[in-house]
Protein backbone atom coordinates (compact mmCIF):
# COMPACT_ATOMS: atom_id res chain seq x y z
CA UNK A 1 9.95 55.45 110.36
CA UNK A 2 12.82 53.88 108.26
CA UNK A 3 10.22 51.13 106.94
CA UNK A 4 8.05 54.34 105.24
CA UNK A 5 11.08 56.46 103.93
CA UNK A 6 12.38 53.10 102.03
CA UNK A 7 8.55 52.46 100.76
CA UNK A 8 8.68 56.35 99.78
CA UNK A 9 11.71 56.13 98.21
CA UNK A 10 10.88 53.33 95.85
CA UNK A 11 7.58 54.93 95.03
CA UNK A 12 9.61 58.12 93.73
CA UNK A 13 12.13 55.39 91.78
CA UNK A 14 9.25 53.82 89.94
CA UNK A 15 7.10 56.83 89.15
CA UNK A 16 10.76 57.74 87.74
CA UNK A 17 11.12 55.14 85.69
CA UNK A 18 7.69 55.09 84.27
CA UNK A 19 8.24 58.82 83.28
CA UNK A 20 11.36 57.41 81.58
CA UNK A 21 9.76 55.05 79.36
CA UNK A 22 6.81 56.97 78.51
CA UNK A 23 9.32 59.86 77.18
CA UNK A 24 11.17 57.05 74.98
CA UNK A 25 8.26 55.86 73.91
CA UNK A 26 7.12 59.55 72.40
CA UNK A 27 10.71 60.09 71.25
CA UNK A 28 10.57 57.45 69.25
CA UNK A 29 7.29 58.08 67.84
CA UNK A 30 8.15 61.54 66.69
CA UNK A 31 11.28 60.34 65.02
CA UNK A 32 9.28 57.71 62.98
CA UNK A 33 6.88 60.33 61.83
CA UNK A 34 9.66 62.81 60.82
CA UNK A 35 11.36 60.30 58.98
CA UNK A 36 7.80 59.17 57.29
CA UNK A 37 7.69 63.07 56.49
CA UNK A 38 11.54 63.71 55.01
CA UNK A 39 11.11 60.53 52.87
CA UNK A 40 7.85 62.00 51.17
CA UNK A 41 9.44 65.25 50.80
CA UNK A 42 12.16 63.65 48.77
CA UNK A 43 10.37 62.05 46.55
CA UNK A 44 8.24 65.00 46.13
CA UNK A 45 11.60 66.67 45.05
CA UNK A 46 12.82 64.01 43.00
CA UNK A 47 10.25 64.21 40.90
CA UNK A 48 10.08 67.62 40.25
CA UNK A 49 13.02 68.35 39.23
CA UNK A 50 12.96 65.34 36.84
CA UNK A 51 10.46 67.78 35.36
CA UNK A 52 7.06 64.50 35.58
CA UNK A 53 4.61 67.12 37.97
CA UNK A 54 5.61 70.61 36.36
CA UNK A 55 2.26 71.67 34.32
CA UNK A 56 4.15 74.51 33.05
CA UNK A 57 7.29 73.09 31.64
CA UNK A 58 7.17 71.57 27.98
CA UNK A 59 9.52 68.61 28.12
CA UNK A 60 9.06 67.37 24.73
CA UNK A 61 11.72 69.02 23.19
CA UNK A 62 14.23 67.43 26.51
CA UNK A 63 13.37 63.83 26.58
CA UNK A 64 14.50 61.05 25.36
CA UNK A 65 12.47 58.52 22.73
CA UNK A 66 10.26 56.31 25.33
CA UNK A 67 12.72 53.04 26.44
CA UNK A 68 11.41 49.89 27.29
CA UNK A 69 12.19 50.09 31.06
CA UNK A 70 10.50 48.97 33.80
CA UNK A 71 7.70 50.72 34.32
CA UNK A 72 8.63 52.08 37.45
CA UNK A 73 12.25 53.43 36.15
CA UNK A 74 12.46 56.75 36.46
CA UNK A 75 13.13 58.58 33.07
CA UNK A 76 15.80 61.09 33.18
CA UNK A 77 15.96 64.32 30.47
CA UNK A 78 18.67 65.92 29.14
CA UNK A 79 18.55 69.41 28.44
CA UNK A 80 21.87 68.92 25.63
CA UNK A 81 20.31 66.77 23.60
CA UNK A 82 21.49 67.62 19.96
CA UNK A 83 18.97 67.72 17.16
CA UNK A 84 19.48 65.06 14.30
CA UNK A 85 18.17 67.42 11.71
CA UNK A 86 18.07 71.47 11.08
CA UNK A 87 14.40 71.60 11.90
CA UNK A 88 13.05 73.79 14.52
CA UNK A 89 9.98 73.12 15.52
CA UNK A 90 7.36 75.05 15.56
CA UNK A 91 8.89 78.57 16.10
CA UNK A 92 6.59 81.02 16.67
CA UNK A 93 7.23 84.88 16.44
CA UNK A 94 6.22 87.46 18.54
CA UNK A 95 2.82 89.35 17.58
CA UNK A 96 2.67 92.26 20.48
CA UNK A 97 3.22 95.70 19.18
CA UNK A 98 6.72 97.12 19.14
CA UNK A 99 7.51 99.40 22.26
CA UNK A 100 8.15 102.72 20.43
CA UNK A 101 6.56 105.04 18.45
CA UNK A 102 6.57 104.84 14.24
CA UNK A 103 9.45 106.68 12.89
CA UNK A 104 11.57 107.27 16.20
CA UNK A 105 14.37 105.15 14.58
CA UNK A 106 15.92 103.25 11.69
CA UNK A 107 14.82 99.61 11.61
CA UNK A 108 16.91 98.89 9.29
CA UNK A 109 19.92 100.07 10.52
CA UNK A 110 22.63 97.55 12.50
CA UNK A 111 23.59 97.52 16.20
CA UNK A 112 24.90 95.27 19.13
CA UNK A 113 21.60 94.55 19.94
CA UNK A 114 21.67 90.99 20.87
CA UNK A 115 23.09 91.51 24.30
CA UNK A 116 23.26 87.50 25.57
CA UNK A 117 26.20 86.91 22.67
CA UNK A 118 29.42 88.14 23.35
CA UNK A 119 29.28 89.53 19.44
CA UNK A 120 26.06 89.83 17.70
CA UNK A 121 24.40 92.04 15.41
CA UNK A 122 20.81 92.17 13.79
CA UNK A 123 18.39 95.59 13.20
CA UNK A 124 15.58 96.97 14.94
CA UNK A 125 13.43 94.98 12.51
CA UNK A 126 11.39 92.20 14.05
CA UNK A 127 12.51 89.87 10.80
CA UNK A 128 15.90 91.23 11.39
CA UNK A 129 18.69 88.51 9.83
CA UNK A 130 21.05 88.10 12.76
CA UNK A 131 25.04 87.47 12.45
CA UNK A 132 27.14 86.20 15.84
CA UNK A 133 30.50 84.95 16.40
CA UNK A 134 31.62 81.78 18.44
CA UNK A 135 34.58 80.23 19.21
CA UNK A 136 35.86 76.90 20.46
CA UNK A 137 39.67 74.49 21.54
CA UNK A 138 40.15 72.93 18.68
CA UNK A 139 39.29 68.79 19.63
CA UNK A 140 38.89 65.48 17.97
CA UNK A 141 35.34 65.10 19.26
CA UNK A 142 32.62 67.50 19.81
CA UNK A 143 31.54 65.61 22.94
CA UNK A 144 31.06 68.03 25.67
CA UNK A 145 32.64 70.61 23.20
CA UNK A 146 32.02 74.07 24.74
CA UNK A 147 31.12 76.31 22.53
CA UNK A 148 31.65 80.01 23.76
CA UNK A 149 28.98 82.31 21.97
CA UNK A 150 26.55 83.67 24.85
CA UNK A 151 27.98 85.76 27.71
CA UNK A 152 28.02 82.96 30.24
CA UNK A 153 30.20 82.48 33.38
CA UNK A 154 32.75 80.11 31.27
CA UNK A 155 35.99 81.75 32.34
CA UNK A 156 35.89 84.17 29.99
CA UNK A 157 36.24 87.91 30.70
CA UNK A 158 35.27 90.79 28.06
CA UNK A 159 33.83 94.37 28.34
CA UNK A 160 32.80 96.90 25.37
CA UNK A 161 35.49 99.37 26.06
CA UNK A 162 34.28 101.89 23.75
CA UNK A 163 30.58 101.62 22.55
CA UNK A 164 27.52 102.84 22.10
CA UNK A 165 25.63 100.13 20.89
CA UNK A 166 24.15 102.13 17.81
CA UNK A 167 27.22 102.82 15.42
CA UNK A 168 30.57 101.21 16.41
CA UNK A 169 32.07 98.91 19.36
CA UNK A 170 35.57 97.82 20.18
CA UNK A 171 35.33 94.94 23.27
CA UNK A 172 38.58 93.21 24.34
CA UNK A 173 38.17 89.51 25.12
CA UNK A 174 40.28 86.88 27.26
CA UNK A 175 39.93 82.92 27.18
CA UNK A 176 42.20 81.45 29.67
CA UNK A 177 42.32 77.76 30.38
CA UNK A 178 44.82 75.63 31.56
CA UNK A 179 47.75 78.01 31.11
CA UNK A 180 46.78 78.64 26.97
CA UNK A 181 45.13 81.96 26.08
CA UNK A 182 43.13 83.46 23.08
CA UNK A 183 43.31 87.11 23.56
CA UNK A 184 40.96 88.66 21.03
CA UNK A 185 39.14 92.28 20.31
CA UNK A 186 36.30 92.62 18.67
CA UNK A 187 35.55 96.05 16.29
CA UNK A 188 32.42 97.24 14.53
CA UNK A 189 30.85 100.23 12.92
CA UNK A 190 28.33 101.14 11.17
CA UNK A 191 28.18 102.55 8.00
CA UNK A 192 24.59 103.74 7.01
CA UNK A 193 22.71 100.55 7.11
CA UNK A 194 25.73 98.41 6.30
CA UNK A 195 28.75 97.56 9.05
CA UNK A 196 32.57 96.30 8.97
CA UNK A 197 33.76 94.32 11.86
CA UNK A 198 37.34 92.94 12.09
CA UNK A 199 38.14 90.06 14.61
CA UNK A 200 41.98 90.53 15.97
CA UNK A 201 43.24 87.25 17.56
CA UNK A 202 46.56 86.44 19.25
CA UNK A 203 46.51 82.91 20.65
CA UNK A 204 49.16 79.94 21.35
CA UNK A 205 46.18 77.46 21.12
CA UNK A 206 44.37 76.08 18.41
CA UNK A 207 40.79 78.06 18.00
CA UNK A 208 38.30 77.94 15.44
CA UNK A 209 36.10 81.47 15.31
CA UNK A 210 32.67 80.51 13.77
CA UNK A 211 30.47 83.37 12.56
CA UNK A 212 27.12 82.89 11.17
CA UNK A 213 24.30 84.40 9.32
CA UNK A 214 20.89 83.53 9.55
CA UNK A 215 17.49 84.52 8.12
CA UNK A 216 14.07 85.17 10.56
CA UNK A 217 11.33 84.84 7.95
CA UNK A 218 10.86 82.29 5.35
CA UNK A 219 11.09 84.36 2.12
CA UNK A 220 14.74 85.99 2.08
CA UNK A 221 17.15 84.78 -0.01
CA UNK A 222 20.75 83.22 0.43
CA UNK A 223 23.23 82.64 -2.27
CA UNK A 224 27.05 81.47 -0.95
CA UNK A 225 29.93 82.59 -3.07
CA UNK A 226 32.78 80.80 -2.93
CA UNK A 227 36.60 81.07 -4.09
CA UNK A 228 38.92 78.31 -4.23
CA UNK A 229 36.32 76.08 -2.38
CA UNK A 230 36.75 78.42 1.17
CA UNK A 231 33.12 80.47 1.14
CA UNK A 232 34.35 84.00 0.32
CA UNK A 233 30.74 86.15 0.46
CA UNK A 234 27.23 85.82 0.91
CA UNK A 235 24.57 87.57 -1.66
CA UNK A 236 21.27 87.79 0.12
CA UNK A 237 18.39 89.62 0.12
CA UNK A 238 15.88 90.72 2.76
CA UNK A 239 12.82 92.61 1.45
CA UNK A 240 12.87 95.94 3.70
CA UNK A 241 16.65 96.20 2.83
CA UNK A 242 16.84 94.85 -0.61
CA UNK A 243 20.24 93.16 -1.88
CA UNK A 244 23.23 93.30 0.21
CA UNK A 245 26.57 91.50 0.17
CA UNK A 246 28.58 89.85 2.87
CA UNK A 247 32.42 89.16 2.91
CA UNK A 248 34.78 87.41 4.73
CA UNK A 249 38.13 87.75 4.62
CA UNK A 250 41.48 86.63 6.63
CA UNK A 251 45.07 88.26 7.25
CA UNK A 252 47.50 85.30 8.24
CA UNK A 253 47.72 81.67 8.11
CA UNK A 254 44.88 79.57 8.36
CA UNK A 255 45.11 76.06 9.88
CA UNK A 256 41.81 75.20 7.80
CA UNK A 257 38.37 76.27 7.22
CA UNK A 258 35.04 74.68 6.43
CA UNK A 259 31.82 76.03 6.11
CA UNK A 260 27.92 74.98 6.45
CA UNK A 261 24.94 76.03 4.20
CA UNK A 262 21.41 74.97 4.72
CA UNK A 263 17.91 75.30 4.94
CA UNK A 264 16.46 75.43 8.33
CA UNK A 265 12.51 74.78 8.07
CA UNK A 266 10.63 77.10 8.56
CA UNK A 267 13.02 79.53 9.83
CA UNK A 268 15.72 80.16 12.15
CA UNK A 269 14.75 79.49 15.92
CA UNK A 270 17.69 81.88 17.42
CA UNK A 271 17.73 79.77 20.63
CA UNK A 272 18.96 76.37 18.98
CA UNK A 273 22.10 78.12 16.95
CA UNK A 274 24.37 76.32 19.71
CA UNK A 275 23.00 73.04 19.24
CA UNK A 276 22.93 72.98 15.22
CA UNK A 277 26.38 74.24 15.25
CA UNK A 278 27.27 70.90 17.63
CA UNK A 279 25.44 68.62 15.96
CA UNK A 280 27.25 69.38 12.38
CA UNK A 281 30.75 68.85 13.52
CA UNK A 282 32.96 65.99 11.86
CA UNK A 283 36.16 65.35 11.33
CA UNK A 284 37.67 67.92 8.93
CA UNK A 285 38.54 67.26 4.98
CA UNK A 286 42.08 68.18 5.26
CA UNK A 287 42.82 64.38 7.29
CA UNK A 288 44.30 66.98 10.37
CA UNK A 289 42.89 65.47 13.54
CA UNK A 290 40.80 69.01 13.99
CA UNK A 291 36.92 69.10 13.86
CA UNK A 292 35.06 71.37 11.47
CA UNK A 293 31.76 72.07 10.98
CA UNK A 294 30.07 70.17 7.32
CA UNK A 295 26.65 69.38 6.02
CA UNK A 296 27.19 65.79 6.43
CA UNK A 297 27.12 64.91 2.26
CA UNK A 298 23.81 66.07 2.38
CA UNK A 299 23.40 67.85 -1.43
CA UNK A 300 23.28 71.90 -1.49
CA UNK A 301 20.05 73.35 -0.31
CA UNK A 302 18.67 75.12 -3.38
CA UNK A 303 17.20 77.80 -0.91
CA UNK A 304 19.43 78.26 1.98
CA UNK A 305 18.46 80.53 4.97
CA UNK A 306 21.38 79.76 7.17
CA UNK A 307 25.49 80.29 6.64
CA UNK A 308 28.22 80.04 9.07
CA UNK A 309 31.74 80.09 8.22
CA UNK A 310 34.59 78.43 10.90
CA UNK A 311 38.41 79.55 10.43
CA UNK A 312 40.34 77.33 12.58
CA UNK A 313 43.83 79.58 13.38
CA UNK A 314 46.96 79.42 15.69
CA UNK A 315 49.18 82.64 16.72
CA UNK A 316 48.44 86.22 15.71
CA UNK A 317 45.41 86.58 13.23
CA UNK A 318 43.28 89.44 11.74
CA UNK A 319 39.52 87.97 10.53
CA UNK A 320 37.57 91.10 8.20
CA UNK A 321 34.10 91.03 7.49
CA UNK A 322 32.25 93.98 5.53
């Protein structure tokens, strides 16, 4: 009787250890297979979002100039690459109808309607020109310079406090970093199908305030006035509107100012402004360690389409522009 419980016993113990082995055996398995798996999957994602298997994303305006690398080094895209020259290529306008009906309002008359910018104006028109204001801390470099123009989550906080979007806007703005602030308002209105806006700056911090002007088609015309050297007014001319006039003016002491006139072939492409502004920067003309924006000794474009203007200011300061 003892003789058969020992044989039944070891019976149990071996059938036990079998089932044992067998289960590390499929353990294993599985884990090889799930690591086969999470390995594809990464590469899967690795090249995606290096943009190589994306048939709907045009890379060719993010990549770099082909390298001699091995061929099986990845190539990596950079979405701040800065154009060498004021060309934008091939910008293409919109030709779907206009969402309204003909004659429900003035398309020639200004407004806050470029809502990404924290100040921008431009008509109804499609061709509209289009005017914005950005600002930057005054550097020696503009590497990773960061320029504040569209409404982006930067630190900055602002809010049209009285507004309608049509015919005048005041919008308080705050730029805190690093225990320095430029405290600024912004105020517009509209007169007929002109505007004034005046730019009212307090800051202990260098700043330079950049506004711009730009043209949408390629036939308008651009002619810079300037006074002492500093770029005082713009003459233009844009066909629906006929001639107009734009001046600049400051209250208070400037720490320097610079300006950039060009041609930009065909025309404007309203989505590259930030990287044209960054690629003109160089040390300014007045030997202070500040950066301002210049057309690099290139001779004056007989048939400019694009101005911008940078005051570069410290304390209280009132900017004007009619």
């Amino acid at each position: 009787m003892e003789k058969s419980k020992v044989i039944k016993f070891i019976f149990i113990g071996l059938i036990g250890i079998i089932c044992i082995i067998i289960l590390s055996l499929v353990v294993a398995i599985l884990v090889k297979v799930y690591q086969k798996d999470d390995d594809s999957g990464s590469s899967t994602t690795t090249a995606i979002s290096m943009g190589n298997t994306s048939p709907e994303m045009d890379v060719t305006s993010l990549s770099s100039p082909p390298s001699s690398a091995a061929p099986n080094t990845m190539e990596t895209f950079s979405t701040s690459k800065i154009p060498t020259s004021p060309k934008c290529p091939n910008p293409q306008k919109s030709n779907l109808p206009l969402a309204s009906l003909p004659g429900a309002y003035d398309t020639l008359s200004w407004g806050t309607y470029r809502a990404p910018l924290y100040f921008g104006l431009r008509m109804r028109h499609p061709d509209s020109p289009l005017f914005g204001l950005m600002w930057f801390r005054q550097t020696t470099t503009a590497h990773n310079l960061i320029l504040k123009h569209y409404c982006e989550d930067d630190g900055v906080r602002c809010m049209w406090s009285d507004a309608d979007g049509e015919t005048f806007g005041t919008q308080p703005i705050v730029d805190i970093k690093d225990n320095k602030a430029t405290i600024f308002s912004t105020d517009w209105i509209r007169v007929n199908r002109s505007w004034e806006a005046q730019i009212n700056i307090d800051t202990n911090e260098t700043v330079s305030f950049i506004f711009y002007f730009a043209y949408q088609d390629s036939l308008s015309k651009l002619n810079p006035v300037y006074t002492s050297k500093t770029l005082s007014s713009i003459n233009g001319n844009f066909g629906p509107l006929g001639n107009f006039q734009l001046y600049f003016s400051s209250s208070g002491k400037i720490v320097n100012d610079a300006s950039l006139i060009i041609n930009i072939e065909p025309m404007l492409d309203a989505g590259i402004v930030n990287e044209l502004i960054l690629s003109s920067f160089l040390p300014c003309k007045d030997a202070s360690s500040n950066i301002c924006i210049d057309n690099g000794g290139r001779p004056p474009d007989p048939n400019p389409n694009f101005a911008a203007i940078q005051f570069t200011v410290n304390g209280k300061h009132l900017l004007l522009l009619k």
